[in-house]
C-alpha atoms as a PDB file:
ATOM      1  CA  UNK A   1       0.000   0.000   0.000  1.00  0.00           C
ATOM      2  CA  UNK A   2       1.505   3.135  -0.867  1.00  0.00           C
ATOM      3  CA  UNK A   3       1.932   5.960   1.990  1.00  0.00           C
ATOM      4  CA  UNK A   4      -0.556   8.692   2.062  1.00  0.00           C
ATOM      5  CA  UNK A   5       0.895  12.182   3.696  1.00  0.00           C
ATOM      6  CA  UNK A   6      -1.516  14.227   5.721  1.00  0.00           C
ATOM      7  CA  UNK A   7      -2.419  18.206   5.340  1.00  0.00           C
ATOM      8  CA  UNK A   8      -4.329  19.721   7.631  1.00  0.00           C
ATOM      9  CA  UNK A   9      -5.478  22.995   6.387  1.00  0.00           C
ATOM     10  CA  UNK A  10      -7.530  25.699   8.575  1.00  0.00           C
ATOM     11  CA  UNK A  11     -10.457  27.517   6.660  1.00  0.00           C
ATOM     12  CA  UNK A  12     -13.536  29.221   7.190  1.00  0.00           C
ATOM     13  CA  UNK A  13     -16.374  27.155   7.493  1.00  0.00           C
ATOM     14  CA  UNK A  14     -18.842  29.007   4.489  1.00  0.00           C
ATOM     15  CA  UNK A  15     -16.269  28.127   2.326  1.00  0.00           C
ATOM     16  CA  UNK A  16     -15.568  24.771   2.772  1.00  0.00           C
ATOM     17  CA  UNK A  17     -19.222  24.196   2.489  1.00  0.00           C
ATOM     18  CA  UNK A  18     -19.669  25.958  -0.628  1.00  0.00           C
ATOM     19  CA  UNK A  19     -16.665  24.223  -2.250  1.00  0.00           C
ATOM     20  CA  UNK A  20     -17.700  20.656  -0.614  1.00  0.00           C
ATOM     21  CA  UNK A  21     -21.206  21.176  -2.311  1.00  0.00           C
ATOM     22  CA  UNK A  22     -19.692  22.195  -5.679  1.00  0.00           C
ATOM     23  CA  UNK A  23     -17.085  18.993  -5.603  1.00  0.00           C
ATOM     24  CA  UNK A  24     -19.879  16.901  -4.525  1.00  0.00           C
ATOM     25  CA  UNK A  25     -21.732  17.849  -8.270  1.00  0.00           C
ATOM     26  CA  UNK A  26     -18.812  17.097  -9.489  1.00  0.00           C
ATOM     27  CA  UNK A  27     -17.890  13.479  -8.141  1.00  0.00           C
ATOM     28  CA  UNK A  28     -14.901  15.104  -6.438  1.00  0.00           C
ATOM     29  CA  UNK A  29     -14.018  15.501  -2.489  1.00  0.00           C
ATOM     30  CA  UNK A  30     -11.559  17.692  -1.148  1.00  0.00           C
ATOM     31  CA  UNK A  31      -8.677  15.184  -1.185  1.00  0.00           C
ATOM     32  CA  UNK A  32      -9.170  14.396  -4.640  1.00  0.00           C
ATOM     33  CA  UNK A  33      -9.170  18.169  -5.491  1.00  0.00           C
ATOM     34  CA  UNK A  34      -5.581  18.885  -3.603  1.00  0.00           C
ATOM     35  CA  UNK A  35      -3.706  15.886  -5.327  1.00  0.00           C
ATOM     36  CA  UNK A  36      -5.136  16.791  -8.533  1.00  0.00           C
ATOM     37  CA  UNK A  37      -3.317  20.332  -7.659  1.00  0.00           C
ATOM     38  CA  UNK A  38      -0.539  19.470  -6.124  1.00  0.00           C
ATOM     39  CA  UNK A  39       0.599  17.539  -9.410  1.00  0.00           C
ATOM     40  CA  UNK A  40      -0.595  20.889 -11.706  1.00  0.00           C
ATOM     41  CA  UNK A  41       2.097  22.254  -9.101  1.00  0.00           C
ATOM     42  CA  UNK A  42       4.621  19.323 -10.178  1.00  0.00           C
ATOM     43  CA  UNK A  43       4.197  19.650 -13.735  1.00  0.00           C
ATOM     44  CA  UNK A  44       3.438  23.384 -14.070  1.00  0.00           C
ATOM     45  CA  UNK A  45       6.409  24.047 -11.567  1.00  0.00           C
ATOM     46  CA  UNK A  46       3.577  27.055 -10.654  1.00  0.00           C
ATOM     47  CA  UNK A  47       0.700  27.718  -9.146  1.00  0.00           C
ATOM     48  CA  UNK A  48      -1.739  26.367 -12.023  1.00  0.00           C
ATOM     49  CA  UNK A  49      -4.061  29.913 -12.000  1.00  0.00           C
ATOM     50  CA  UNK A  50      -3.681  33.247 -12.037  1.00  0.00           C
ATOM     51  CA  UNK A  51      -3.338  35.231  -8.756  1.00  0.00           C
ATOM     52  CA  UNK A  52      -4.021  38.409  -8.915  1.00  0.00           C
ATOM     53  CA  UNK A  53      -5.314  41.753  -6.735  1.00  0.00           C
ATOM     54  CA  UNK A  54      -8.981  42.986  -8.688  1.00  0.00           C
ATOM     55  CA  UNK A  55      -8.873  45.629 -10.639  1.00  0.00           C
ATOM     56  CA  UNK A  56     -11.083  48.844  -9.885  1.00  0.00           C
ATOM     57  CA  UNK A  57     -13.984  47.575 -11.769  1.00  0.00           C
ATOM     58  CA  UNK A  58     -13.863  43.935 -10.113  1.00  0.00           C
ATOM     59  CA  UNK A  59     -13.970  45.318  -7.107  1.00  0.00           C
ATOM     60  CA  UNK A  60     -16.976  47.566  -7.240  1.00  0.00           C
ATOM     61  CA  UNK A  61     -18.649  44.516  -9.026  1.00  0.00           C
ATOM     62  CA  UNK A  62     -18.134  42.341  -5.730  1.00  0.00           C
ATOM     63  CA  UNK A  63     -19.412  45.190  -3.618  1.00  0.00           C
ATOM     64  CA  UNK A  64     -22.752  45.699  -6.124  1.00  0.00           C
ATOM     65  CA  UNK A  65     -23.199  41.957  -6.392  1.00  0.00           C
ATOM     66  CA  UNK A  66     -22.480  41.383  -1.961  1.00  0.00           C
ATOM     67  CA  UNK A  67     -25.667  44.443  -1.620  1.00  0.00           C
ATOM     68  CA  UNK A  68     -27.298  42.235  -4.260  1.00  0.00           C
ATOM     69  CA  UNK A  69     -27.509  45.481  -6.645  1.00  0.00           C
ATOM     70  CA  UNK A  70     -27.315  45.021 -10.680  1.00  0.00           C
ATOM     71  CA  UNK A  71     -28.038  41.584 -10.569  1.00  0.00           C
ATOM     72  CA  UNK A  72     -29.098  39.903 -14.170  1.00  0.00           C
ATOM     73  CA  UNK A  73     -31.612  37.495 -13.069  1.00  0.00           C
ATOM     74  CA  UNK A  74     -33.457  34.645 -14.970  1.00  0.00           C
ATOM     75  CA  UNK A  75     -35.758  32.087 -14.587  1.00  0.00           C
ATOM     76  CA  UNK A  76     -33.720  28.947 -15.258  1.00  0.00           C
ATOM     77  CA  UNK A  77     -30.949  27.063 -17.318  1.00  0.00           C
ATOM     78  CA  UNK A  78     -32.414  27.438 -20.428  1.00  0.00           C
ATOM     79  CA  UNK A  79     -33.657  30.981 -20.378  1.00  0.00           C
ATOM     80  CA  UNK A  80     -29.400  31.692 -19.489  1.00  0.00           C
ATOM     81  CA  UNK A  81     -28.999  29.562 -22.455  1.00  0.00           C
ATOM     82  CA  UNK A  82     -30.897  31.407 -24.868  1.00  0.00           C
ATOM     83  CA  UNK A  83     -29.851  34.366 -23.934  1.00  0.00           C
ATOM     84  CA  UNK A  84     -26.298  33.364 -23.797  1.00  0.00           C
ATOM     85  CA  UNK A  85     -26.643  32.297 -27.442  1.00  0.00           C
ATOM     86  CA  UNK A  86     -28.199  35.393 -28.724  1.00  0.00           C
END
């Protein structure tokens, strides 16, 4: 059996759950997530994505979207679809 190295990582609880639920759609846990990136690290020799501070217009996108102002709403899947498309 091959040896299996532990990481214990501290994180806020909101999102772990939100990234649990989103691995969970995607037949992924969390373990499965940090090998997968830990070899990206091996064979990128990098951090695999782009870290970066938001620029001006990020930023007052966040704060709109957090006060739930300007938000493009629709009724499902396909309506986004459609009007993806068009």
């Amino acid at each position: 059996m091959a040896q299996i190295a532990d990481i214990h990582v501290k994180i806020d609880p909101a999102t772990k759950t939100k990234a649990v639920k989103i691995l969970e759609l995607l037949g992924m846990n969390t373990s499965q997530v940090i090998s997968a990136l830990f070899q990206q690290i091996i064979y990128t020799e990098s951090i695999p994505f782009e870290i970066k501070l938001p620029n001006k217009t990020t930023l007052e996108t966040f704060k709109k979207t957090d006060a739930g102002e300007d938000l493009h709403k629709v009724s499902g899947v396909d309506e986004l679809a459609k009007e993806l498309k068009a």
